[in-house]
Each structure stands twice: as structure tokens, then as C-alpha cells.
C-alpha atoms as a PDB file:
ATOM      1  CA  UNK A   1     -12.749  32.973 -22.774  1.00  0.00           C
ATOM      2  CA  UNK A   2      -9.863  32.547 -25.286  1.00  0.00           C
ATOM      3  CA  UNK A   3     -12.381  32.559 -28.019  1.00  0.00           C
ATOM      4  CA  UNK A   4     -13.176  36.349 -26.753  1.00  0.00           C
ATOM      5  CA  UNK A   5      -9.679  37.035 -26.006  1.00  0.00           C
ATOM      6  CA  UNK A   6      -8.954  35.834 -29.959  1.00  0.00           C
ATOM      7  CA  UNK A   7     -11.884  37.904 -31.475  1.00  0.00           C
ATOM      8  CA  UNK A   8     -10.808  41.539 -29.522  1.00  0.00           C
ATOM      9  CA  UNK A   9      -7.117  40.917 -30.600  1.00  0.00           C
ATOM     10  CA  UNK A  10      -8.209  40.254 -34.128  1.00  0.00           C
ATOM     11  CA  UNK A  11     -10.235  43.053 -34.142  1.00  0.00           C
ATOM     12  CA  UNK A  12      -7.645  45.643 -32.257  1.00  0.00           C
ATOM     13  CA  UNK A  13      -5.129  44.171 -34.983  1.00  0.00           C
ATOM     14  CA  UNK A  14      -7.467  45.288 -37.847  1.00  0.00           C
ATOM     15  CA  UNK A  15      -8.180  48.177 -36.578  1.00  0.00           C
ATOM     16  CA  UNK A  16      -4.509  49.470 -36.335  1.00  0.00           C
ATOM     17  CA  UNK A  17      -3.884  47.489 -39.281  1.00  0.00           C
ATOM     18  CA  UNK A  18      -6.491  49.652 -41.777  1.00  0.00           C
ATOM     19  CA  UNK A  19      -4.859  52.490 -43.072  1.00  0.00           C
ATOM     20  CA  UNK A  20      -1.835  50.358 -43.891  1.00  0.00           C
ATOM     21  CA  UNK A  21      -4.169  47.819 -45.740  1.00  0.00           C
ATOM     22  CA  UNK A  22      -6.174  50.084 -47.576  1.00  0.00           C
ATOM     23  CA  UNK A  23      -3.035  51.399 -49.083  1.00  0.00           C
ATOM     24  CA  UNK A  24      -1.820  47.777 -49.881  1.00  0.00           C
ATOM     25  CA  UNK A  25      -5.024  45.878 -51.435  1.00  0.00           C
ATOM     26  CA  UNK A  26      -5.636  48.263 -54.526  1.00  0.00           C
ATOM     27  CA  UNK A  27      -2.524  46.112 -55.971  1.00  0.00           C
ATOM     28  CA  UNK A  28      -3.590  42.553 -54.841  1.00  0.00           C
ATOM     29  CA  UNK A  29      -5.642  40.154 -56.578  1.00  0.00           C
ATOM     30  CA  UNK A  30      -5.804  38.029 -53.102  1.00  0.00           C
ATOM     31  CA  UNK A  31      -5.341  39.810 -50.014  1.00  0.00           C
ATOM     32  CA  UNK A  32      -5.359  36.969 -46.428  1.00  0.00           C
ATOM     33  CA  UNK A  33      -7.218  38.132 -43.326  1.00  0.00           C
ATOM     34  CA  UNK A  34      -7.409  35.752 -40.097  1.00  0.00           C
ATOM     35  CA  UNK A  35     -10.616  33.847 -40.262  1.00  0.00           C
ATOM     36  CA  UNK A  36     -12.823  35.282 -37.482  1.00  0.00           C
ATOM     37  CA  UNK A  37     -15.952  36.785 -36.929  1.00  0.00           C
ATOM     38  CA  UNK A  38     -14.888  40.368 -37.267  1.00  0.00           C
ATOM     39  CA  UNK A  39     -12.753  39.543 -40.576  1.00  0.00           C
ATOM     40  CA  UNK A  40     -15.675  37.580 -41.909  1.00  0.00           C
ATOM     41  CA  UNK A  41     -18.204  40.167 -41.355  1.00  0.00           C
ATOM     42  CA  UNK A  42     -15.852  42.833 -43.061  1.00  0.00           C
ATOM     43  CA  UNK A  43     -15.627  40.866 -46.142  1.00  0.00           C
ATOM     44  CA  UNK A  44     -19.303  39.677 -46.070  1.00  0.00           C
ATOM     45  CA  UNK A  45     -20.135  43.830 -46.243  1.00  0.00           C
ATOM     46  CA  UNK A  46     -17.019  44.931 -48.188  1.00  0.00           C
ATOM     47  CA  UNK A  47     -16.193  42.286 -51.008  1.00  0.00           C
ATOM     48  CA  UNK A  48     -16.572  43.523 -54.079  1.00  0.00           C
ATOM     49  CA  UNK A  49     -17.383  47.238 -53.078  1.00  0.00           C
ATOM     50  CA  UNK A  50     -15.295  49.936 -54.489  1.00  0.00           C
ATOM     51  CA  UNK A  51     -11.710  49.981 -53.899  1.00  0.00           C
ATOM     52  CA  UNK A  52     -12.057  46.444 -53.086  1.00  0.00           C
ATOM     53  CA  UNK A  53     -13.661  45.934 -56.209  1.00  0.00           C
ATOM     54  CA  UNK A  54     -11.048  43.770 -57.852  1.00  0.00           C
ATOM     55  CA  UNK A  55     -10.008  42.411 -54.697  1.00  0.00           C
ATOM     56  CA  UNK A  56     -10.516  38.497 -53.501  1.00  0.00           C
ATOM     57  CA  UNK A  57     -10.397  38.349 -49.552  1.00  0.00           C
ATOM     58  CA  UNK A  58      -9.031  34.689 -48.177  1.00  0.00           C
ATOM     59  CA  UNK A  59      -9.905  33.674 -44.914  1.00  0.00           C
ATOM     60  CA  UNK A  60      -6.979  31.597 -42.721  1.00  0.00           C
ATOM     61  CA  UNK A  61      -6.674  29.882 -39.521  1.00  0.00           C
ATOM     62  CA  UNK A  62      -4.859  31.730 -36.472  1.00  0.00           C
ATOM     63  CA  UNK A  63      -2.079  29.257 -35.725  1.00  0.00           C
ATOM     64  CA  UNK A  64      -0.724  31.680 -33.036  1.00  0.00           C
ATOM     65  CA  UNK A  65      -1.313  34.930 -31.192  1.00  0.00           C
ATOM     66  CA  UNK A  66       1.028  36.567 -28.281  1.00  0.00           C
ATOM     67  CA  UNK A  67       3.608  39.470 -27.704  1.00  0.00           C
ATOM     68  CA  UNK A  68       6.870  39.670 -28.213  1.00  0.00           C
ATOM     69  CA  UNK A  69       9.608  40.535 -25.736  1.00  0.00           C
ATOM     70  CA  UNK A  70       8.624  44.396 -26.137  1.00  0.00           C
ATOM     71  CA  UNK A  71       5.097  43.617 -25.904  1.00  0.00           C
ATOM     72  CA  UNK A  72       4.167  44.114 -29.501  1.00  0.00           C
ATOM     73  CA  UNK A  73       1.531  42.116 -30.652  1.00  0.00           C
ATOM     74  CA  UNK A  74       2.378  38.658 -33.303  1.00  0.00           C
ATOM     75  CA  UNK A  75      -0.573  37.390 -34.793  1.00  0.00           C
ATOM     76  CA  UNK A  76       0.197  34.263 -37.207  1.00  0.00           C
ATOM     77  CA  UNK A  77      -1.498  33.148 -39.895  1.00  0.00           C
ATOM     78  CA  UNK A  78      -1.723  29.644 -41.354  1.00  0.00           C
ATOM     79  CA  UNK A  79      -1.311  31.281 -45.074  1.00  0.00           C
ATOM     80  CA  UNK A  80      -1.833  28.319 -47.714  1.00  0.00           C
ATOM     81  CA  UNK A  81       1.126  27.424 -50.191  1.00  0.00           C
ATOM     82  CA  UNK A  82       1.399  30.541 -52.891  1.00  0.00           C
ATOM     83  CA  UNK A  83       2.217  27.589 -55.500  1.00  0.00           C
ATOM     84  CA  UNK A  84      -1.015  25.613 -54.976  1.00  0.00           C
ATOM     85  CA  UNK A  85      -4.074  27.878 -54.339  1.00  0.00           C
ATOM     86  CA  UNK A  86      -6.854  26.844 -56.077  1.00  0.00           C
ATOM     87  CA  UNK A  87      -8.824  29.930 -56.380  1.00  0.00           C
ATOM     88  CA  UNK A  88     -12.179  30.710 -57.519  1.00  0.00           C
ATOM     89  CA  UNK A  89     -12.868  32.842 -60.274  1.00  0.00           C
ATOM     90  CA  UNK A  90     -16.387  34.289 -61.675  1.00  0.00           C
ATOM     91  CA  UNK A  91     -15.086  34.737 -65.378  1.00  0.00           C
ATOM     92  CA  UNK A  92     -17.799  37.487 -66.281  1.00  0.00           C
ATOM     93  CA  UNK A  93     -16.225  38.284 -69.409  1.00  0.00           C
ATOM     94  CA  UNK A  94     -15.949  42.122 -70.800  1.00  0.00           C
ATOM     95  CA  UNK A  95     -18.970  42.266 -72.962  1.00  0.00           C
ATOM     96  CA  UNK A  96     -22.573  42.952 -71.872  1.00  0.00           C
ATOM     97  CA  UNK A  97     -23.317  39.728 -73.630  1.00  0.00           C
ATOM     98  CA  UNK A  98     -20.894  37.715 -72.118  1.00  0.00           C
ATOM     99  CA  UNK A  99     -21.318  38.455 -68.565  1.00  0.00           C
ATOM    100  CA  UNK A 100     -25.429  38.295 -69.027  1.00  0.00           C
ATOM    101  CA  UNK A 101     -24.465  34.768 -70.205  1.00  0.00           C
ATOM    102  CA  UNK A 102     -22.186  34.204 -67.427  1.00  0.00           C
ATOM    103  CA  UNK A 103     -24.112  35.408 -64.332  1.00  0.00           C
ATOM    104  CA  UNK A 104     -27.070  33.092 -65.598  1.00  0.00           C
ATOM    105  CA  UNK A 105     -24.973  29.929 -65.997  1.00  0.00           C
ATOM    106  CA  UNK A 106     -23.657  30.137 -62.431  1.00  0.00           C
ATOM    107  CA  UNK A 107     -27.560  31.378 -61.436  1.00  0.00           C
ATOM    108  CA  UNK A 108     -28.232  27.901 -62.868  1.00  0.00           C
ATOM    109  CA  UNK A 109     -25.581  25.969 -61.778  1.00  0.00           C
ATOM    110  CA  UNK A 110     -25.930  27.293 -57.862  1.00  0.00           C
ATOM    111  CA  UNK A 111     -29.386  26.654 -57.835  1.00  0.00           C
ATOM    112  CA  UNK A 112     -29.938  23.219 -55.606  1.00  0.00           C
ATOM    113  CA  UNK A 113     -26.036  23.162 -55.598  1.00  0.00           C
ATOM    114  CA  UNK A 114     -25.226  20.469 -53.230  1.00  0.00           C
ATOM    115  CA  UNK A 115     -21.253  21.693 -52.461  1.00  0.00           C
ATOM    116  CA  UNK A 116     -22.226  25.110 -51.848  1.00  0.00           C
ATOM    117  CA  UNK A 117     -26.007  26.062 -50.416  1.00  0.00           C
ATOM    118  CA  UNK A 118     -27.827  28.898 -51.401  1.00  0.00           C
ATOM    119  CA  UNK A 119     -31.477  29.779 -50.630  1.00  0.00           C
ATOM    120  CA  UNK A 120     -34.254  30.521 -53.363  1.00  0.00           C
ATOM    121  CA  UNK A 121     -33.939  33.996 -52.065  1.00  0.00           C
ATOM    122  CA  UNK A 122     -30.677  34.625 -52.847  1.00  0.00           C
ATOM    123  CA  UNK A 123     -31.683  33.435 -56.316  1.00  0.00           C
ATOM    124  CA  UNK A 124     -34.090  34.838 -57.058  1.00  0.00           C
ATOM    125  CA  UNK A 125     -32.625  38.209 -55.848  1.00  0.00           C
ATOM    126  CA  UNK A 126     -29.358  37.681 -58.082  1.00  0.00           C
ATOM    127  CA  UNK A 127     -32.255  36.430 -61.300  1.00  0.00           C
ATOM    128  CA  UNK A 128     -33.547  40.248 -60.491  1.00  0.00           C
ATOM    129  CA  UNK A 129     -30.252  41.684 -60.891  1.00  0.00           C
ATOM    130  CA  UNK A 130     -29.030  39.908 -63.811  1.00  0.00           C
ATOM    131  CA  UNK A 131     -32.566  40.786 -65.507  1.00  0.00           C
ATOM    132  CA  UNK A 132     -32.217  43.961 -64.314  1.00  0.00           C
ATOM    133  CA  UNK A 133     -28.332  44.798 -65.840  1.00  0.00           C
ATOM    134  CA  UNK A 134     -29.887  43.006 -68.867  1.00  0.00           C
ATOM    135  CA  UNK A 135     -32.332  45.548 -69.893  1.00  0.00           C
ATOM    136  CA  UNK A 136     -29.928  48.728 -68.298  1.00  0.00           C
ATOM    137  CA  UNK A 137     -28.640  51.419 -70.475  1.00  0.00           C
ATOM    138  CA  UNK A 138     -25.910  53.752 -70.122  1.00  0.00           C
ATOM    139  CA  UNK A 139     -25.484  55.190 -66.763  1.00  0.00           C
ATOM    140  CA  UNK A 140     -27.986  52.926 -65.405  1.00  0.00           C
ATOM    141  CA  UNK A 141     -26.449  49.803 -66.829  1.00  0.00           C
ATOM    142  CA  UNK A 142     -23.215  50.672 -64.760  1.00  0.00           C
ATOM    143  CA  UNK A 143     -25.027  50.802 -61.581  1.00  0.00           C
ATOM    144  CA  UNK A 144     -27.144  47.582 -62.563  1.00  0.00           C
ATOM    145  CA  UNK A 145     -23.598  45.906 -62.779  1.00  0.00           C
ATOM    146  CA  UNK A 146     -22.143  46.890 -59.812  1.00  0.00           C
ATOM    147  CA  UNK A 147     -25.120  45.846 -57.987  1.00  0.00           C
ATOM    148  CA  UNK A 148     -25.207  42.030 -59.960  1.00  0.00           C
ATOM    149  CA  UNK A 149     -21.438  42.047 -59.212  1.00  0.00           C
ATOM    150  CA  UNK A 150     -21.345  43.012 -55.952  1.00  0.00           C
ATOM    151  CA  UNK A 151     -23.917  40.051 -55.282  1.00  0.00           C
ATOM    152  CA  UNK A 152     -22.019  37.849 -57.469  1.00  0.00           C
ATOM    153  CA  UNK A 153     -18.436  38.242 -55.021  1.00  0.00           C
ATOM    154  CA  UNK A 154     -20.450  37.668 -51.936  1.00  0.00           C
ATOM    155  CA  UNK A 155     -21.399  34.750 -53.620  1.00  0.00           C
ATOM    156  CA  UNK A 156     -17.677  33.371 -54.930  1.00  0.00           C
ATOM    157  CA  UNK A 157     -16.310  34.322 -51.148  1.00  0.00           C
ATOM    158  CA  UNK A 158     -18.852  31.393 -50.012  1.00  0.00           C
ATOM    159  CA  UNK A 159     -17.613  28.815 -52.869  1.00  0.00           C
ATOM    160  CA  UNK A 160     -14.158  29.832 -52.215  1.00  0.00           C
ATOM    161  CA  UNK A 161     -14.447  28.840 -48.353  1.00  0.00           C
ATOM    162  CA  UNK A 162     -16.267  25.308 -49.427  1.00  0.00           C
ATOM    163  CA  UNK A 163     -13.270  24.458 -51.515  1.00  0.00           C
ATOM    164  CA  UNK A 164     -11.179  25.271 -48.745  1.00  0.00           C
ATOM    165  CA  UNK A 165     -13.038  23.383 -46.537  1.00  0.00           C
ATOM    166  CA  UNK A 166     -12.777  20.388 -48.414  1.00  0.00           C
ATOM    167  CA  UNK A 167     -10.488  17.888 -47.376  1.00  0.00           C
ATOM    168  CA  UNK A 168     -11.023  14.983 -50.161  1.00  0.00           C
ATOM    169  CA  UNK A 169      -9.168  16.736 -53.058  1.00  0.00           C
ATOM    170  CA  UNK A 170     -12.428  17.772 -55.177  1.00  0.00           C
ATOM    171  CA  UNK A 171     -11.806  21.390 -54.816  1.00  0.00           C
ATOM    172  CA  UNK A 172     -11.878  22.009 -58.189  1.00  0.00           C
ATOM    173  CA  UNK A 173     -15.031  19.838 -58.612  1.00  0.00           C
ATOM    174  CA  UNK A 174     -16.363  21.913 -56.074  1.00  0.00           C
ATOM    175  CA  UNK A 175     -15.833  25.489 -57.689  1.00  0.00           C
ATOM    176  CA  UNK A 176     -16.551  24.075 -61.074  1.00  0.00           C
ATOM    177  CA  UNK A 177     -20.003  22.909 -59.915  1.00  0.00           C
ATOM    178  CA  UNK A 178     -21.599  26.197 -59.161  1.00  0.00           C
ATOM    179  CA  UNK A 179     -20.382  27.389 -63.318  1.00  0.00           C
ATOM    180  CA  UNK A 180     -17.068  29.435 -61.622  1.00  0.00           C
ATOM    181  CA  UNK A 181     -13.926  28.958 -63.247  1.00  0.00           C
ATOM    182  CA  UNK A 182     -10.622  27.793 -61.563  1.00  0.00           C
ATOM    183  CA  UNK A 183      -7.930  30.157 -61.620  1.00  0.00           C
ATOM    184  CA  UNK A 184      -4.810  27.696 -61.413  1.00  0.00           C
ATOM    185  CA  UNK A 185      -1.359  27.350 -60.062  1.00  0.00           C
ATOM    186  CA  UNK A 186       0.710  30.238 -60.057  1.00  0.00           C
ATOM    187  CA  UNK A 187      -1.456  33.154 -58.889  1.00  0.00           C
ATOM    188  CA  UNK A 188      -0.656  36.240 -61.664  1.00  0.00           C
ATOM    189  CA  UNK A 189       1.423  34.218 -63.935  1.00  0.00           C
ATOM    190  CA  UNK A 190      -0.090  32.611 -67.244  1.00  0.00           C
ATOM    191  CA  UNK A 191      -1.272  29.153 -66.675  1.00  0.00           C
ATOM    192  CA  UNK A 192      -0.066  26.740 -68.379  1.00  0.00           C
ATOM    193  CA  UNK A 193       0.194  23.167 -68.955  1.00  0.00           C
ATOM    194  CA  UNK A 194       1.031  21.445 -65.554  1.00  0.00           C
ATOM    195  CA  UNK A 195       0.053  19.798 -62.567  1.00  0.00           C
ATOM    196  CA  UNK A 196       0.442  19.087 -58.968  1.00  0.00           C
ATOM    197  CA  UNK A 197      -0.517  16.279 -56.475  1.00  0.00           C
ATOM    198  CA  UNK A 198      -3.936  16.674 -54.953  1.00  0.00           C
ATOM    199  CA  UNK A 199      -4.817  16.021 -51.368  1.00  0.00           C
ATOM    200  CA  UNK A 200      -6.561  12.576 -51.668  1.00  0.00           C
ATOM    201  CA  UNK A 201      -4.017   9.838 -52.215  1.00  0.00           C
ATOM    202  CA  UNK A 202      -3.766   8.946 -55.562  1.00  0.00           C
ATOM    203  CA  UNK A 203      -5.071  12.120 -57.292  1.00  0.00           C
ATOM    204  CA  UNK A 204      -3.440  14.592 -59.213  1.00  0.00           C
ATOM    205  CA  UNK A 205      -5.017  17.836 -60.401  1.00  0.00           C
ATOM    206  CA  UNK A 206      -3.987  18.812 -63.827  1.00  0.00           C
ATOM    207  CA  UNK A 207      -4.019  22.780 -65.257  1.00  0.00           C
ATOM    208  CA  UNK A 208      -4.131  23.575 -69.113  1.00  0.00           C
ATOM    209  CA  UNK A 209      -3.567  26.885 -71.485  1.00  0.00           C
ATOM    210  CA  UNK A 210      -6.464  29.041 -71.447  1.00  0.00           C
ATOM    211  CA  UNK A 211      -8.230  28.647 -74.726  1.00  0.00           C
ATOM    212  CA  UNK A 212     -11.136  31.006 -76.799  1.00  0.00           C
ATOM    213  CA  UNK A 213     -14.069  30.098 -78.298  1.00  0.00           C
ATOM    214  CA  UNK A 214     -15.866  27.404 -78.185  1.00  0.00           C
ATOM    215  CA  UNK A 215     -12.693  24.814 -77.521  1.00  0.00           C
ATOM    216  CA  UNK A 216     -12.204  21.702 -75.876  1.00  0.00           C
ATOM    217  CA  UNK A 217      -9.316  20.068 -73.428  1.00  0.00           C
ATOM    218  CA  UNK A 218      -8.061  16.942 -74.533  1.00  0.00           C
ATOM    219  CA  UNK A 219      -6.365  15.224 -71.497  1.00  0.00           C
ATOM    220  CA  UNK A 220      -3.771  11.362 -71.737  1.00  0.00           C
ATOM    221  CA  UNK A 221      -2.333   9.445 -68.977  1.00  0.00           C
ATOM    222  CA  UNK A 222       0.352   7.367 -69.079  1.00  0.00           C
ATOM    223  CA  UNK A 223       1.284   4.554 -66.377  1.00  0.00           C
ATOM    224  CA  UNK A 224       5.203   4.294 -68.481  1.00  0.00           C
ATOM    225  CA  UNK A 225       5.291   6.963 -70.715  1.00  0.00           C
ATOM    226  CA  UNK A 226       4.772   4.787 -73.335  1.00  0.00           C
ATOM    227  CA  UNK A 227       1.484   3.397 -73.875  1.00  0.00           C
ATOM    228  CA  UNK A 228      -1.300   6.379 -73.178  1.00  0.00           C
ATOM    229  CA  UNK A 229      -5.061   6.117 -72.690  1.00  0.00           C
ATOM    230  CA  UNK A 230      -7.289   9.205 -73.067  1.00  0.00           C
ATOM    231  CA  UNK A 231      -8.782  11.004 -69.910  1.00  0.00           C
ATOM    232  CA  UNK A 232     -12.224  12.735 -69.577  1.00  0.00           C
ATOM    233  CA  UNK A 233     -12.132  16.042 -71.598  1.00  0.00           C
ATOM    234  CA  UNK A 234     -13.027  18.772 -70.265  1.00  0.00           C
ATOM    235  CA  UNK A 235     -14.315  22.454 -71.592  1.00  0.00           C
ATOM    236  CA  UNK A 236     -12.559  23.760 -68.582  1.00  0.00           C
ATOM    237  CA  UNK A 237      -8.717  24.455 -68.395  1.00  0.00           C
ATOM    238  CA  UNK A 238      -8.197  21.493 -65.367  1.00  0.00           C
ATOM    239  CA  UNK A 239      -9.195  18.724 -64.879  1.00  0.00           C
ATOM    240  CA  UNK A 240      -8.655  16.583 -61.257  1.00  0.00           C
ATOM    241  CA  UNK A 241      -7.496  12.613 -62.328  1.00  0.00           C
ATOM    242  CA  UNK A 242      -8.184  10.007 -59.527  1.00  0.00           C
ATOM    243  CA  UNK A 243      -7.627   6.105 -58.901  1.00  0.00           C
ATOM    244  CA  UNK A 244      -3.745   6.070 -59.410  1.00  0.00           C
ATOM    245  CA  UNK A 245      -0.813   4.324 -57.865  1.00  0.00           C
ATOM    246  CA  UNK A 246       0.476   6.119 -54.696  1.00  0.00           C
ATOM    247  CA  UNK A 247       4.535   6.212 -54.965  1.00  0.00           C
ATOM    248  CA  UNK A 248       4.757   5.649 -58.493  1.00  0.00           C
ATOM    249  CA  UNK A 249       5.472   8.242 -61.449  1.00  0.00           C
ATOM    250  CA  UNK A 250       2.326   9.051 -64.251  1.00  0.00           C
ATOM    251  CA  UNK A 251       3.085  11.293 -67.016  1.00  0.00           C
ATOM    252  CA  UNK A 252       0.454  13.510 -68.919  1.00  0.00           C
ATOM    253  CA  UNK A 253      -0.283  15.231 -71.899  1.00  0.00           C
ATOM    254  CA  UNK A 254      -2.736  17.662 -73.189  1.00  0.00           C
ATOM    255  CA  UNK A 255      -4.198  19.186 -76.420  1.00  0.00           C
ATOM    256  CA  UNK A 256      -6.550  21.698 -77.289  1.00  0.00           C
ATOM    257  CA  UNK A 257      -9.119  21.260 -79.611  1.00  0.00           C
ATOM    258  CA  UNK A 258     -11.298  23.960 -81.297  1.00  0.00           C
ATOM    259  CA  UNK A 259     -13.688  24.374 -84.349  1.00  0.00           C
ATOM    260  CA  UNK A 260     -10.340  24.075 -86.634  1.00  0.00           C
ATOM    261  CA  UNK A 261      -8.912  20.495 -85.283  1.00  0.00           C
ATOM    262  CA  UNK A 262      -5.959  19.562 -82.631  1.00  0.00           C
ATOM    263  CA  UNK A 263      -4.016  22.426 -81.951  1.00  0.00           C
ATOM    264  CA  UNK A 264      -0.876  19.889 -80.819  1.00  0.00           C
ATOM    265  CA  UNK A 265      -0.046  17.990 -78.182  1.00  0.00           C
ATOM    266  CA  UNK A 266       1.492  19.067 -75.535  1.00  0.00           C
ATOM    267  CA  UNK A 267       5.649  17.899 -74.326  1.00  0.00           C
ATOM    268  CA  UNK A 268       4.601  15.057 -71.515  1.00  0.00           C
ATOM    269  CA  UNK A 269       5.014  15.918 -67.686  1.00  0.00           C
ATOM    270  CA  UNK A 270       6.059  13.453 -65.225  1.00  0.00           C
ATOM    271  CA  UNK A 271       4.558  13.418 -61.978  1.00  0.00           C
ATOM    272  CA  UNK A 272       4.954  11.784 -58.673  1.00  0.00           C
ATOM    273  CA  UNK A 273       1.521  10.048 -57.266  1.00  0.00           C
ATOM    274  CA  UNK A 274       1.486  11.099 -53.208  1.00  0.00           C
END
């Protein structure tokens, strides 16, 4: 009964809620809707579609729902921390080339995907579409596109909610996994070096400089400071570092490299292990 009671509230609250929130999301890059089945079905037939086009929907718990002492309604939300969403990204690029290239790696990387499931349907329906924009010209490349990219959202809100889902601290592992990119800490801002403490003990996840071309993270750990021992590189701009000392400092540094050398390293960072 309260999961009934829940579901018409949510849905009365959207509904009086619409005009306002059509007028909002145009400016948002993430816009937070309680996680329900009305919410869920809006986003499953609206994400990605015209004036949401540019819009990423996140799904949150309903800590709380009630009136106040005039009877208006309070719906609360458990929003996550502004400073440490991990977001999703599909990183199509802005040439034809680029996002041909793109929607086929994450094609490739989703099929048999063990994080995230999809079916050989759904991948062979977005192979179609990418084919499809492929050989598109003019008017009816545009179309083509909005059609891959419509498919491709649908497809990023189901990654997003398996990061969030997890619980271990491999979020990032997670989105990286089906050939998405990880947007970093600090929502608009320009990432940059630096890094936070994950949610499994021991783990922090680290964020680098956005970098062109075909160029390389260089990662280095330190236990003092002092004496530092190279991480795992990565081609992507984060990297998640496991197995340390809970209660103790670690300090990092980083360094791109591209087809020219070491670009410099990076002023270290000292972080607490949780």
C-alpha cells in the first residue's frame, strides 16, 4: 500500500512539477528526479529527445514524503554529494569520423558486458544505426544521428544506474568497461589533477587533465612522499588505486605523455586513505 501511495505522490508531484521543469532543464547538464516507476519510465521515453537532448536524468532514492503544517506536499530526495558524482559520459566527439569511431567502440565494448547487460537485440539494433549514420548524407545524416544518439542515452542512463548501484568502489571500472568516458569531480568545472577517497576501504579514485590525441596518463604513488613507485597508466583521464593503508596519508602525482614525450609532472597531492 505505501508502495502505491509513493508512486501516485510521485507522479501528482511531476505532474504539477512539469511546466516549471521544462523551463529549468534546457540549462542543466544533470537534472535529479526521484527514482520510481513513473520517473523511470519518463526518462526511459524522453532521454535524449529534443529539448532534453543535452540533458542527463539521475535517478535518487525518496528518503521522505509528507505535508507540511499547511498541507503542502515535501518530497525529499537523497541527492548524491555535488563534489563526488561520478558521471557517465558517451564522448561522441564533433566529427562524423569521430563519433562513427566512438559509437562502435562502446558497440564493442557493451557487447557480453558483464557490469552492464544488454541483449543481442539491442546490438544489433544500435550496429544498424551506427551503419546507418555512417553512410547518411546531409539532411538524412542528421536524422540518422539523432536516431544512433537517442539509442546511445538510453543506453548511458542504464550504465549510469550500474555505477550507482555499485557499492565496492569500481564505479569508474564500471563506466569505463562499456568504452564511456568518466566525467570527473566537479560537475561543469575543468577537471583537473585530483582525487578523492573511494567507497571501498583503502581505495582512492584519482582524476587527471583532459588530454588530445593519442596521449597517455602516467600515474605515481607515494607511501612518504619521498620514495614513489609508478601506477598502472591509463589512456583514460582517472584511474581508481586500491590495496592501501586505511588512516594513513598517500600522495600522488601525474604526467601526461603524448607522441612528443612527458609533458611534466604534476605538484604532488596528499590524500587521506578512509
Amino acid at each position: 500500500m505505501k508502495k502505491t501511495i509513493m508512486y501516485f505522490v510521485t507522479w501528482f508531484w511531476y505532474i504539477t512539477m512539469q511546466q516549471t521543469t521544462n523551463k529549468i532543464v534546457p540549462a542543466l547538464r544533470n537534472v535529479f528526479l526521484a527514482n520510481n516507476g513513473a520517473n523511470r519510465a519518463f526518462v526511459r521515453r524522453f532521454q535524449g529527445t529534443e529539448r532534453y537532448k543535452d540533458i542527463n536524468f539521475v535517478l535518487c532514492k525518496i528518503t521522505y514524503f509528507g505535508r507540511n503544517r499547511v498541507g503542502a506536499m515535501i518530497i525529499m530526495m537523497g541527492l548524491p554529494s555535488t563534489g563526488h558524482v561520478i558521471t557517465a559520459r558517451l564522448n561522441l566527439g564533433k566529427t562524423a569520423h569521430d563519433i562513427t569511431m566512438q559509437a562502435r567502440n562502446i558497440k564493442s565494448k557493451i557487447t557480453g558486458n558483464s557490469n552492464v547487460t544488454f541483449s543481442p537485440g539491442e546490438i544489433a539494433a544500435l550496429g544498424t544505426e551506427i551503419n546507418t549514420y555512417e553512410d547518411a548524407h546531409g539532411a538524412a545524416k542528421d536524422l540518422a544521428y539523432d536516431a544512433m544518439n537517442k539509442t546511445l542515452k538510453s543506453y548511458l542512463v542504464r550504465i549510469q544506474a550500474a555505477a550507482d548501484a555499485n557499492t565496492s568502489g569500481e564505479q569508474i571500472v564500471i563506466i569505463q568497461s562499456t568504452g564511456c568516458i568518466v566525467q570527473g569531480v566537479g560537475g561543469r568545472s575543468e577537471q583537473v589533477f585530483d582525487g578523492f577517497q573511494g567507497i571501498a576501504s583503502g581505495s582512492i579514485v584519482l582524476t587527471g587533465p583532459a588530454a588530445s590525441g593519442h596521449a597517455f596518463h602516467e600515474w605515481w604513488y607515494s607511501a612518504n612522499g619521498t620514495v614513489w613507485e609508478r601506477i598502472q597508466g591509463t589512456v583514460e583521464a582517472n584511474t581508481l588505486v586500491t590495496g592501501l593503508i586505511a588512516g594513513q596519508n598517500a600522495w600522488f602525482r601525474h604526467q601526461i605523455i603524448n607522441s612528443e614525450g612527458g609533458t611534466g609532472m604534476s605538484q604532488p597531492i596528499k590524500l587521506m586513505v578512509s
